[in-house]
Protein backbone atom coordinates (compact mmCIF):
# COMPACT_ATOMS: atom_id res chain seq x y z
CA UNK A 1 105.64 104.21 106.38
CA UNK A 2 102.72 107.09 106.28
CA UNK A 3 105.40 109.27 106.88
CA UNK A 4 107.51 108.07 104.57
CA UNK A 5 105.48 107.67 101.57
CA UNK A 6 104.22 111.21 102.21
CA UNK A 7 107.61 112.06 101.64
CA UNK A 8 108.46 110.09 98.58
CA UNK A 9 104.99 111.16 97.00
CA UNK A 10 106.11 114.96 97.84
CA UNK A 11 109.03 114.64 96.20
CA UNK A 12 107.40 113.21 92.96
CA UNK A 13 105.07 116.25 92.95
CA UNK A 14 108.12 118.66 93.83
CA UNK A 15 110.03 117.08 90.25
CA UNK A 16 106.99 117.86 88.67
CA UNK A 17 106.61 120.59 89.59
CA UNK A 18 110.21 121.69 88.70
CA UNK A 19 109.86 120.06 85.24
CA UNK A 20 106.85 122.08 84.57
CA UNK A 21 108.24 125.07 85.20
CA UNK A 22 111.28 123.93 82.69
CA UNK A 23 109.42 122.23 79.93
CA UNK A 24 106.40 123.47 78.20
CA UNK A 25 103.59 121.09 78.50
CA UNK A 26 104.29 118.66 75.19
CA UNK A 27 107.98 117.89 76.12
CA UNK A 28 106.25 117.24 79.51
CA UNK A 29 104.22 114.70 78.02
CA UNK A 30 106.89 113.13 76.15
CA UNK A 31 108.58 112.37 79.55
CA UNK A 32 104.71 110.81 81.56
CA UNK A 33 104.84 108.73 78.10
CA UNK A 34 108.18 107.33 78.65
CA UNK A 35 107.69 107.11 82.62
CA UNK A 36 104.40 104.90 81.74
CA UNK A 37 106.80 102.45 79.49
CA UNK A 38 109.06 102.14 82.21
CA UNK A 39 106.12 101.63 84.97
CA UNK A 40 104.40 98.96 82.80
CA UNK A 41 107.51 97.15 81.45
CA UNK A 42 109.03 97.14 85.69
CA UNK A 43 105.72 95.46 87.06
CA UNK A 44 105.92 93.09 83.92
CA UNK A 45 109.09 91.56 84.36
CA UNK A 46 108.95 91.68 88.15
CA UNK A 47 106.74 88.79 87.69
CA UNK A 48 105.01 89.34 90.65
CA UNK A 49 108.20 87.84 92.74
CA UNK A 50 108.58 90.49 95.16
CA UNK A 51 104.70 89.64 96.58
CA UNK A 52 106.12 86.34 96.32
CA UNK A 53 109.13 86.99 98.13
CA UNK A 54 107.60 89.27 100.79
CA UNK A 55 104.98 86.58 101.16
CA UNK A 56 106.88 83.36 102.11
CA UNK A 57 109.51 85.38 104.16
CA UNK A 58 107.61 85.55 106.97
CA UNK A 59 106.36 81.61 107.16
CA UNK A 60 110.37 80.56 106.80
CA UNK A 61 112.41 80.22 110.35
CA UNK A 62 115.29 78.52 108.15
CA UNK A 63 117.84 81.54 106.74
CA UNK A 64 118.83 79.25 103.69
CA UNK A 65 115.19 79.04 103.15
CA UNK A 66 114.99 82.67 103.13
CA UNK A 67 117.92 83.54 101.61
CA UNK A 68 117.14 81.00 98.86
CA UNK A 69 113.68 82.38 98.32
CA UNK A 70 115.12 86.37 97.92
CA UNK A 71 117.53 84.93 95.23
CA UNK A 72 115.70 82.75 93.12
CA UNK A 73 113.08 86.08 92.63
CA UNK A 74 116.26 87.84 92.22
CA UNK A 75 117.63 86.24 89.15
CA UNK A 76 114.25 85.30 87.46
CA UNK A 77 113.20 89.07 87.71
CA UNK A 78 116.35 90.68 86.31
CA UNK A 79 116.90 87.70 83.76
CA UNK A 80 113.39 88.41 82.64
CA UNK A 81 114.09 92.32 82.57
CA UNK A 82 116.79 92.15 80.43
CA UNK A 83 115.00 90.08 77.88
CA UNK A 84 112.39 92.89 77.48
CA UNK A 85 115.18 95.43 77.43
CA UNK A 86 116.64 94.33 74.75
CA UNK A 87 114.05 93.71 72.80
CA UNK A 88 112.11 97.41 73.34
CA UNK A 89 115.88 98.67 72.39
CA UNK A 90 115.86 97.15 68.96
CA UNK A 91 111.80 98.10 68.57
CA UNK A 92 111.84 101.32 69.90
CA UNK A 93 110.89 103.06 66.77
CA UNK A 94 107.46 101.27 66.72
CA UNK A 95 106.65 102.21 70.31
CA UNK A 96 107.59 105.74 69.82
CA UNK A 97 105.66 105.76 66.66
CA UNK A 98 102.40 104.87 68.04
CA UNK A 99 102.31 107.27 71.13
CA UNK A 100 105.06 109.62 70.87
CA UNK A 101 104.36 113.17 68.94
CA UNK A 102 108.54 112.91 68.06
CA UNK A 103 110.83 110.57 66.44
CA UNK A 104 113.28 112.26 68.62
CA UNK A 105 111.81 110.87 71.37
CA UNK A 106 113.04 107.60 70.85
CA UNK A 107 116.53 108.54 72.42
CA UNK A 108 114.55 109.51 75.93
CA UNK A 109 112.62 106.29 75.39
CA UNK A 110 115.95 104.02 75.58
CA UNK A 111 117.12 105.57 78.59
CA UNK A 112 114.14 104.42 80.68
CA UNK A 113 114.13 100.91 79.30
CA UNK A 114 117.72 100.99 80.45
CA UNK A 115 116.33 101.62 84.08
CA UNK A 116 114.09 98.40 83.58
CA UNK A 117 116.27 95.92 85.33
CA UNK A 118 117.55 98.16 87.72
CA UNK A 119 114.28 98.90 89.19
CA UNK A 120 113.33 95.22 89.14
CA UNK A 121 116.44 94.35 91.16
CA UNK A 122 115.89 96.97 93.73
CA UNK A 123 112.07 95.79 93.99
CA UNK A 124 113.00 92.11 94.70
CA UNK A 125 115.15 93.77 98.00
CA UNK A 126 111.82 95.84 98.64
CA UNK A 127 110.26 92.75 98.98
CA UNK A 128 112.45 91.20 101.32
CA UNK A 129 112.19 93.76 103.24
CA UNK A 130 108.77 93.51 103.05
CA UNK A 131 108.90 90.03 104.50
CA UNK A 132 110.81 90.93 107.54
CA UNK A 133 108.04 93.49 108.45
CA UNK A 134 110.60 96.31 108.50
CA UNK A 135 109.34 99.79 107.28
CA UNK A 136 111.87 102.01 108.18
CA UNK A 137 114.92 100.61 105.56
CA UNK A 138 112.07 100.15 103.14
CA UNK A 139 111.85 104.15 103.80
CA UNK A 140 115.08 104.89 103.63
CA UNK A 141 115.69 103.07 100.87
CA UNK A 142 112.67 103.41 98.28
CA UNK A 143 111.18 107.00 99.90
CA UNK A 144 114.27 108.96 100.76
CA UNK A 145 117.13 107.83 98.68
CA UNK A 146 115.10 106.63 95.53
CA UNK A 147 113.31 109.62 95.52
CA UNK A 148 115.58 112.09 97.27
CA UNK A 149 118.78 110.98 94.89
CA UNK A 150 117.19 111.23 91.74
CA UNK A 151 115.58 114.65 91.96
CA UNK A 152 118.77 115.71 93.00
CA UNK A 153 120.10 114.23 89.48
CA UNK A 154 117.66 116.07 87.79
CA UNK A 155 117.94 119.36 88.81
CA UNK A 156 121.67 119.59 88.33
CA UNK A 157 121.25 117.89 85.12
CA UNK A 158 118.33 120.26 84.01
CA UNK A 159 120.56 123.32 85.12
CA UNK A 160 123.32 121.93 83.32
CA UNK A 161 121.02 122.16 80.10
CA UNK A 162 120.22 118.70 79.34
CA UNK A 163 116.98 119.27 78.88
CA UNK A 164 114.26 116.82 78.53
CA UNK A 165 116.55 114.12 79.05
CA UNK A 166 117.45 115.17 81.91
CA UNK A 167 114.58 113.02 83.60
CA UNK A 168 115.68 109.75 81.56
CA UNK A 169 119.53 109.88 83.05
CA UNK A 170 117.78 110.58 86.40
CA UNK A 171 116.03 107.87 86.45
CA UNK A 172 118.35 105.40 85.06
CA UNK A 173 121.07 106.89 87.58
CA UNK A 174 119.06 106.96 91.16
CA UNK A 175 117.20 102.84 89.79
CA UNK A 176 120.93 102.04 89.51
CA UNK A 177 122.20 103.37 92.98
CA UNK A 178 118.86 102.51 94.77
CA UNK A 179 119.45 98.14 93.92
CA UNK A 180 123.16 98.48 96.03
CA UNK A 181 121.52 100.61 99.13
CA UNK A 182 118.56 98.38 99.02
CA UNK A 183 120.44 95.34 99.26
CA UNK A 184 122.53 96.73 101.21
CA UNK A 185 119.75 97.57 104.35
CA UNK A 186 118.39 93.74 103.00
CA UNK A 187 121.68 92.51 104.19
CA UNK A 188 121.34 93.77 107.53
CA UNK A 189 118.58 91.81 108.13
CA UNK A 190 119.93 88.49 106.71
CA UNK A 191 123.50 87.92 105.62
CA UNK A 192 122.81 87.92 101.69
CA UNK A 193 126.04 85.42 101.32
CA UNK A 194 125.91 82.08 103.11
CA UNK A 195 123.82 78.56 102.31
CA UNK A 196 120.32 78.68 99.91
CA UNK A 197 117.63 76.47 99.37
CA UNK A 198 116.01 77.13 96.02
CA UNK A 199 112.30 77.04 96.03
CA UNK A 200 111.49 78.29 91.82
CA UNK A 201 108.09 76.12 91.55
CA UNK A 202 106.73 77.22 94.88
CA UNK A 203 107.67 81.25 94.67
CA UNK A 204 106.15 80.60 90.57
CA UNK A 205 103.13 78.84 91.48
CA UNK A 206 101.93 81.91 94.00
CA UNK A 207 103.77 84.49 91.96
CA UNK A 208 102.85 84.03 88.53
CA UNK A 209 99.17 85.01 89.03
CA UNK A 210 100.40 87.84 90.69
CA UNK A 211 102.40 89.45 87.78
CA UNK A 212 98.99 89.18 85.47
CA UNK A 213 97.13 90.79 87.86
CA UNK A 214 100.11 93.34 88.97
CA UNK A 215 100.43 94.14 85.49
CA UNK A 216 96.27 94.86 84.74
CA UNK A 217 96.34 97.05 88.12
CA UNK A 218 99.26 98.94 86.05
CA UNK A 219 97.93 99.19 83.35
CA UNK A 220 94.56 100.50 84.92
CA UNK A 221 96.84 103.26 86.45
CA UNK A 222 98.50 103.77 83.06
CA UNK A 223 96.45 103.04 80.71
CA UNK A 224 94.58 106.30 80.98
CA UNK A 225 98.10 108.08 80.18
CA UNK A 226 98.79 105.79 76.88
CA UNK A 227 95.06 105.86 75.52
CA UNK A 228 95.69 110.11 75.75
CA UNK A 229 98.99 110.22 73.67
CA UNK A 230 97.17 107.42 70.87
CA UNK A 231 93.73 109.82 70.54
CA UNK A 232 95.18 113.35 71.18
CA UNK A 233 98.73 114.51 71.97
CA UNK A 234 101.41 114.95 73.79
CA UNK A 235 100.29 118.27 75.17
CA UNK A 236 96.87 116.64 76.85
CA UNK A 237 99.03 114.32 78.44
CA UNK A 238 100.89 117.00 79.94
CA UNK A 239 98.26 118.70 81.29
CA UNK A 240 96.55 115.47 82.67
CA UNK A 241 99.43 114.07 84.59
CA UNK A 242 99.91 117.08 86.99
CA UNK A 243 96.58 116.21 87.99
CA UNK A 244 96.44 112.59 87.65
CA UNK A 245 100.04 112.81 89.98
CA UNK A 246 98.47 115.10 92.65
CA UNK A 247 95.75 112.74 93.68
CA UNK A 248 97.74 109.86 93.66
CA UNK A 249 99.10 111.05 97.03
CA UNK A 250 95.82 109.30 98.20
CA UNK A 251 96.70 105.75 96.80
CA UNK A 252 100.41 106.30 98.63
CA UNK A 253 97.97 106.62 101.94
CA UNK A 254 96.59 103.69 101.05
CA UNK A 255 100.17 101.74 100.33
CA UNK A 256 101.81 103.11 103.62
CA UNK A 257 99.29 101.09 105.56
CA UNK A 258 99.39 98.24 103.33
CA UNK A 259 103.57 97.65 103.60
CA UNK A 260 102.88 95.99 107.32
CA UNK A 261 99.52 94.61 106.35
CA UNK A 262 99.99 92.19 103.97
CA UNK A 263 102.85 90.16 105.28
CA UNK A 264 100.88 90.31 108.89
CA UNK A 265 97.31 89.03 107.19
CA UNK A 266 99.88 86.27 105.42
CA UNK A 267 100.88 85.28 109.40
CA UNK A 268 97.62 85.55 110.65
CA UNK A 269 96.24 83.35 108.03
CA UNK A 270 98.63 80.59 109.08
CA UNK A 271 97.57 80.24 112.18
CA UNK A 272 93.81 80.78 111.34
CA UNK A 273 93.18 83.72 113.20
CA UNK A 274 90.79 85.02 110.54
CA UNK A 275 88.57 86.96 113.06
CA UNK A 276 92.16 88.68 114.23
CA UNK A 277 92.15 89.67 110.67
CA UNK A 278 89.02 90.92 110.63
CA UNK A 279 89.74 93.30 113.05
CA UNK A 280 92.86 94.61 112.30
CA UNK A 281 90.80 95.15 108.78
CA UNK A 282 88.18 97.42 110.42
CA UNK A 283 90.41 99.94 112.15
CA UNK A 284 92.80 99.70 109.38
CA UNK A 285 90.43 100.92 106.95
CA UNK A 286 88.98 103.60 109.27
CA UNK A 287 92.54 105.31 109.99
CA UNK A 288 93.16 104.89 106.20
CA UNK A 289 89.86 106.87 105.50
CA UNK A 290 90.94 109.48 108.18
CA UNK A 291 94.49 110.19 107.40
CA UNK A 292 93.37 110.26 103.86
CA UNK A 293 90.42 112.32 104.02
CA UNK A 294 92.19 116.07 104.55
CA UNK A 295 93.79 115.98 101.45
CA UNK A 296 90.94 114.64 100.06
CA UNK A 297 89.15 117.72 100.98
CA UNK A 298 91.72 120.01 99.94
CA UNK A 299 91.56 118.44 96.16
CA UNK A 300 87.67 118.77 96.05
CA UNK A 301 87.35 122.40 97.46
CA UNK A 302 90.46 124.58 95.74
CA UNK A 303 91.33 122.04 92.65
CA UNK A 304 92.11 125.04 90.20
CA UNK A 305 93.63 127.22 93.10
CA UNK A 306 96.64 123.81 93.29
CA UNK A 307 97.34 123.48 90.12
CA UNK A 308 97.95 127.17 89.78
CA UNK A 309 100.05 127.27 93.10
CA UNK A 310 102.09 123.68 92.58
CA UNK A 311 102.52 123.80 88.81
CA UNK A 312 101.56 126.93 86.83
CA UNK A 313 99.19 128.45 85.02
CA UNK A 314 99.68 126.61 81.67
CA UNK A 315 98.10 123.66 83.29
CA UNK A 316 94.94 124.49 84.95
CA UNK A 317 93.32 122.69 82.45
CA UNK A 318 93.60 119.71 84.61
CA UNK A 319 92.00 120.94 87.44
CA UNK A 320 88.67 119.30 87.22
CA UNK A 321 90.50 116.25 86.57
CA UNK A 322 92.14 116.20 89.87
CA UNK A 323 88.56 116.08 92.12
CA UNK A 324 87.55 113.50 89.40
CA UNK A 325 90.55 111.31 89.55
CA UNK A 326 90.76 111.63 93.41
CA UNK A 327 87.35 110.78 94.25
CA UNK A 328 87.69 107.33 92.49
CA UNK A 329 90.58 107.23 94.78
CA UNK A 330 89.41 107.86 97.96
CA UNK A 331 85.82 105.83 97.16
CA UNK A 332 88.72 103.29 96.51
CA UNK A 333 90.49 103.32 99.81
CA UNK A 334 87.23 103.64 102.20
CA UNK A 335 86.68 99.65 101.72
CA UNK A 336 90.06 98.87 102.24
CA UNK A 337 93.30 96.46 101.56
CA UNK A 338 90.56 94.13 100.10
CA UNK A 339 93.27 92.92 97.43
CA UNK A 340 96.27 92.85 99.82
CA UNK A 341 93.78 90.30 101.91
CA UNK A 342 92.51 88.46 99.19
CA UNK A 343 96.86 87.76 98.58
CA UNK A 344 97.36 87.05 101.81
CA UNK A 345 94.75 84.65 101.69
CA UNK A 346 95.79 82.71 98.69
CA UNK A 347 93.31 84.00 96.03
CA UNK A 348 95.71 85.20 93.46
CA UNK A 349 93.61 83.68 90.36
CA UNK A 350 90.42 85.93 92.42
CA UNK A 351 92.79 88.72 92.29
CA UNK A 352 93.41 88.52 88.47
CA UNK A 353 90.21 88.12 87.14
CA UNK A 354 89.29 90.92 88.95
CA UNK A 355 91.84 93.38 88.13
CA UNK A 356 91.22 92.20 84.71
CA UNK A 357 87.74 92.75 84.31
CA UNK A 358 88.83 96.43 85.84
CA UNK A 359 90.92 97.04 83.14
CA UNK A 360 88.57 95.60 80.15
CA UNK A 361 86.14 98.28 81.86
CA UNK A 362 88.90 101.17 81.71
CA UNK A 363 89.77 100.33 78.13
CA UNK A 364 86.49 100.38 76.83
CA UNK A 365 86.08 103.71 78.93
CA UNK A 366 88.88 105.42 77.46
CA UNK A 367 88.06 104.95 73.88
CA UNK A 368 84.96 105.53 74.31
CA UNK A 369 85.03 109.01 76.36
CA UNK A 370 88.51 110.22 75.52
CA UNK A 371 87.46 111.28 71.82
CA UNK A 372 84.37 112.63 72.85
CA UNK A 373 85.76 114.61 76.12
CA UNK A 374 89.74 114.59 75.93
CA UNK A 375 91.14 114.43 79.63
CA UNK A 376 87.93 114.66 81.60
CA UNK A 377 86.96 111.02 79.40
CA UNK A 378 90.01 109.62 81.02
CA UNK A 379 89.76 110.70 84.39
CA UNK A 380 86.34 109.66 84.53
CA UNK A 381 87.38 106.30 83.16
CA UNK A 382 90.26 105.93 86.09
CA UNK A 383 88.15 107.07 88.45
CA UNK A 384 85.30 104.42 87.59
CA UNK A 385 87.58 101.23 86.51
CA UNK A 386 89.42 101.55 90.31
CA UNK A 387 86.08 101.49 92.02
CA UNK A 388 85.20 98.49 90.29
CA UNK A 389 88.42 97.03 91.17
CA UNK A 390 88.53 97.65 94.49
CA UNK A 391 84.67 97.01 95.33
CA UNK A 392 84.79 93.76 93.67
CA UNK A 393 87.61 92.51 95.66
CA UNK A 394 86.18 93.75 98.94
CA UNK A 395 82.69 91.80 97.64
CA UNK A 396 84.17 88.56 96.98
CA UNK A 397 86.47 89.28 100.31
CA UNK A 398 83.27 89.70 101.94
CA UNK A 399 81.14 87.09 100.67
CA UNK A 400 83.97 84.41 101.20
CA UNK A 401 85.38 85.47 104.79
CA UNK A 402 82.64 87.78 106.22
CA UNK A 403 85.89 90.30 106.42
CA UNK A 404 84.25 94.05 106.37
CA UNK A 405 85.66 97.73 107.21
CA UNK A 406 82.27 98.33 108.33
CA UNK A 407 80.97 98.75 111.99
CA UNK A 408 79.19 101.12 113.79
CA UNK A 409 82.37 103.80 113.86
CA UNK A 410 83.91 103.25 110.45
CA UNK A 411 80.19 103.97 109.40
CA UNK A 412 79.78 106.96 111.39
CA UNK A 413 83.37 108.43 110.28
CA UNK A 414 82.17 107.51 106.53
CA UNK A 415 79.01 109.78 107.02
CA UNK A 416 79.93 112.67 109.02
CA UNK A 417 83.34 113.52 107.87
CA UNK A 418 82.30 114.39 103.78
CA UNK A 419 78.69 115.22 104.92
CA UNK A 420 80.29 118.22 107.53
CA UNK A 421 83.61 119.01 106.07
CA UNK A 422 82.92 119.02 102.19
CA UNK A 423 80.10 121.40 102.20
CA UNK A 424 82.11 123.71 104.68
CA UNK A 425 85.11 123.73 102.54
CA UNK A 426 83.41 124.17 99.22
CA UNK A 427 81.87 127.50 100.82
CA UNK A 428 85.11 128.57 101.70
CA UNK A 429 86.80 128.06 98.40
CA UNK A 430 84.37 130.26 96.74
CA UNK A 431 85.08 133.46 98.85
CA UNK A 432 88.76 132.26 98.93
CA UNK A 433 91.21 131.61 96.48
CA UNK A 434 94.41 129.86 97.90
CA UNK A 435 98.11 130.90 97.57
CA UNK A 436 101.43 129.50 97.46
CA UNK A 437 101.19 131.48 101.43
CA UNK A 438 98.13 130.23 102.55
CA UNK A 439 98.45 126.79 101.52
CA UNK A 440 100.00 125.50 104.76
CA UNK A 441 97.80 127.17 106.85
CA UNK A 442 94.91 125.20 104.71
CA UNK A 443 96.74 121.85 105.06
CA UNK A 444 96.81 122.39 108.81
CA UNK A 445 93.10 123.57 109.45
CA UNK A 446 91.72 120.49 107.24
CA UNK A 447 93.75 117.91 108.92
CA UNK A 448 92.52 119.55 112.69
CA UNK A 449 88.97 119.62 111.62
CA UNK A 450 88.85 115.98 110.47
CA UNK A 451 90.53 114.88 113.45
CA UNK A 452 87.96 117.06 115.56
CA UNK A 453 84.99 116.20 113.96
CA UNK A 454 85.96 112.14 114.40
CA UNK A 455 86.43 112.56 118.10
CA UNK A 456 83.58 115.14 119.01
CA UNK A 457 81.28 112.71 116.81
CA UNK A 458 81.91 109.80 118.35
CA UNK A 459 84.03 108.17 115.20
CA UNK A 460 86.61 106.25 117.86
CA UNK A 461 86.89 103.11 119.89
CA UNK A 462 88.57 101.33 122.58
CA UNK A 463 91.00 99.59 119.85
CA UNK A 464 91.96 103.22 118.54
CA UNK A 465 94.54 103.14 121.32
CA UNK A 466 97.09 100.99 119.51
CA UNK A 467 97.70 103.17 116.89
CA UNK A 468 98.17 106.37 119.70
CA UNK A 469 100.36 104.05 122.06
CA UNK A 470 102.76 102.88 118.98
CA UNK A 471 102.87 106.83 118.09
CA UNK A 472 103.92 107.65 121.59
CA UNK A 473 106.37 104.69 121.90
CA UNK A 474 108.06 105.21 118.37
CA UNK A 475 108.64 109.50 118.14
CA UNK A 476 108.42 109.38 121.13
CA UNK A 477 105.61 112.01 121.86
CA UNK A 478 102.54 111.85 124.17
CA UNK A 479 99.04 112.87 122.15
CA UNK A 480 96.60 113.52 125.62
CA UNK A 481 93.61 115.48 123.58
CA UNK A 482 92.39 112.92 121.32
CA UNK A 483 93.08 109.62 123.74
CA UNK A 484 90.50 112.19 125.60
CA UNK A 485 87.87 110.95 122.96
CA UNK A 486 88.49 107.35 123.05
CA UNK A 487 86.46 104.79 125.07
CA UNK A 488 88.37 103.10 127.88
């Protein structure tokens, strides 16, 4: 899954960066505006089924139970998809007029609300997937061909001059193709024809609170994007995105580990093995903060040196938004799946009131700072509304369970990775200035440091040997110098 999503968040950054280099930063914009519809209107009508779904999947032995439970999310999903796609077909003008620079745009627009139910469809299969605790066809399916088919799309369409809606048939295409491979892996696990059981009011009654607070947490992610194009333009969108896009490969950290952990808290939890939970919690959170924290680094000490080197030189201007952005990111990530737990769990209505207050506080952010400081408002407004999200969640997860990353290693890792690395790199940023060359070689010496400075420090314990021995037993590979480092 790490793997994976590393893979499927390059890829993002590699079609940005090849529609950078085609489109000047306003038709750039144009196309984060219309990606934002389609992201909003997806986790909208997805009505939260595919938690649902990847939920209940793994407390059903019966297959008509579990068969029944992936179709009913099926058909409510894509019926309630297609009723927002057609109505944002015969409004489009009005949503083009209030954050679009173009009336133009409006034919760009209707090609990603065409992708709408597509993408719901394939994310109901995600889910079941989900629920069967199976990463690998969720890669294939979501990471590699998702991602892998539809940049293909658009860079043949781009060469072949369609221009800037290139991206909108890309998109519609690759959503399209991804719901029949998707389904397709699903059906591997569970014959998808055969006897159901139909369970609406149960898969409702846990999923419903789920879509309200899916849909705050995407509008706190997108929010930032829509509240740009309404104050300034097009162009500051374009030049925040790159940025805003680049740190995100610290959230898709965060997800990889979260794929397995939900439905596994959701088992746990039904056998009351809460302090098993609590375990799996700490080191989770620990190897999050580590496998996270080199890029981190990276995106702190040479922010204006990436932009240059991954996009171009028209959109440095982000730069200080990427540190900005990714800091609220990483702050984010050190206390954990908090929310993911808190699902698990059964607090959905928890889960909405706090992703709701999280988005109140990003709105009133945004208007406030984004007229006064354009991009940097709106990064700082991201980067403090996800805090709050994710710190309240771990509080009430806290305060309710006694559940807590924190012990005497995760502590230690928290303290002496930033307080050696960061000042180290930050000194070495200002009497270098990375290249499209020495990039790799950059990658590699911040991800050995942070692994050397969490074993020579003491950062590991006895239960760090699980993730090592699945490592070995899965490539398979044998990793001797760090299991050097780890208490018997």
């Amino acid at each position: 899954m790490l793997v994976g999503g590393m893979l499927g968040s390059s890829s993002k950054l590699v079609e940005r960066f090849v529609i950078t280099r085609v489109l000047e930063p306003g038709a750039y914009g144009e196309v984060v505006l219309g990606l934002s519809v389609l992201a909003l209107s997806t986790t909208l009508t997805a009505l939260g089924l595919n938690q649902g779904i990847a939920r209940y999947m793994s407390r059903f032995d019966e297959e008509r139970d579990v068969r029944g439970l992936w179709l009913t999310g099926l058909v409510l999903g894509v019926s309630a998809s297609l009723l927002l796609t057609a109505f944002l077909l015969t409004n489009g003008r009005t949503v083009v007029a209030l954050v679009f620079d173009s009336p133009d745009s409006r034919s760009l627009l209707n090609l990603f609300v065409l992708a709408i139910p597509f993408n719901v469809a394939f994310y109901m299969a995600i889910g079941g997937i989900r629920g069967f605790e199976n990463t690998i066809y969720r890669t294939y399916s979501q990471d590699l061909f998702y991602n892998g088919f539809r940049f293909v799309l658009l860079v043949g369409l781009l060469l072949a001059g369609f221009g800037v809606m290139a991206v909108g048939y890309a998109y519609l295409a690759a959503a399209a193709a991804t719901v029949v491979v998707a389904h397709l892996f699903l059906n591997r696990l569970i014959s998808l024809r055969g006897a159901i059981t139909v369970r609406p009011r149960q898969l409702l009654t846990f999923s419903l609170p789920l879509v309200l607070a899916a849909m705050v947490s995407r509008v706190l992610g997108e929010v930032d994007t829509l509240m740009l194009g309404f104050f300034t333009n097009s162009a500051v969108v374009g030049l925040y995105d790159p940025a805003y896009q680049l740190a995100s490969g610290l959230p898709v950290i965060l997800s990889s580990f979260g794929f397995l952990y939900f439905p596994l808290t959701s088992r746990l939890d039904s056998e009351e093995s809460h302090d098993e939970i609590n375990s799996i919690y700490k080191v989770t959170t620990k190897w999050l903060f580590i496998a996270g924290f080199p890029l981190y680094l990276l995106f702190v000490a040479f922010p204006h040196d990436l932009m240059f080197v991954l996009f171009s030189s028209d959109f440095v201007g982000g730069s200080d938004a990427l540190w900005l952005v990714a800091t609220g990111f990483f702050i984010s990530a050190a206390v954990g799946r908090a929310q993911d737990t808190l699902a698990a769990l059964g607090y959905t209505r928890i889960i909405l009131g706090i992703n709701t207050a999280a988005v109140a506080v990003d709105i009133v952010l945004n208007a406030l700072l984004i007229p006064r400081f354009g991009l940097m408002g709106a990064a700082t407004a991201t980067a403090v509304s996800f805090v709050t999200l994710n710190v309240s969640a771990f509080g009430f997860l806290w305060y309710t369970y006694g559940i807590t990353p924190f012990s005497r290693w995760s502590v230690r890792t928290y303290v002496l990775l930033p307080g050696v690395l960061i000042p180290v790199m930050i000194y070495i940023s200002q009497r270098v200035t990375l290249t499209a060359a020495s990039l790799p070689i950059f990658v590699v010496v911040s991800i050995v440091s942070t692994i050397a400075v969490a074993a020579l420090s003491g950062c590991l314990q006895t239960e760090d040997e699980i993730p090592l021995e699945i490592i070995e037993d899965k490539l398979p590979i044998h990793i001797p110098l760090v299991r050097r480092f780890i208490p018997s």
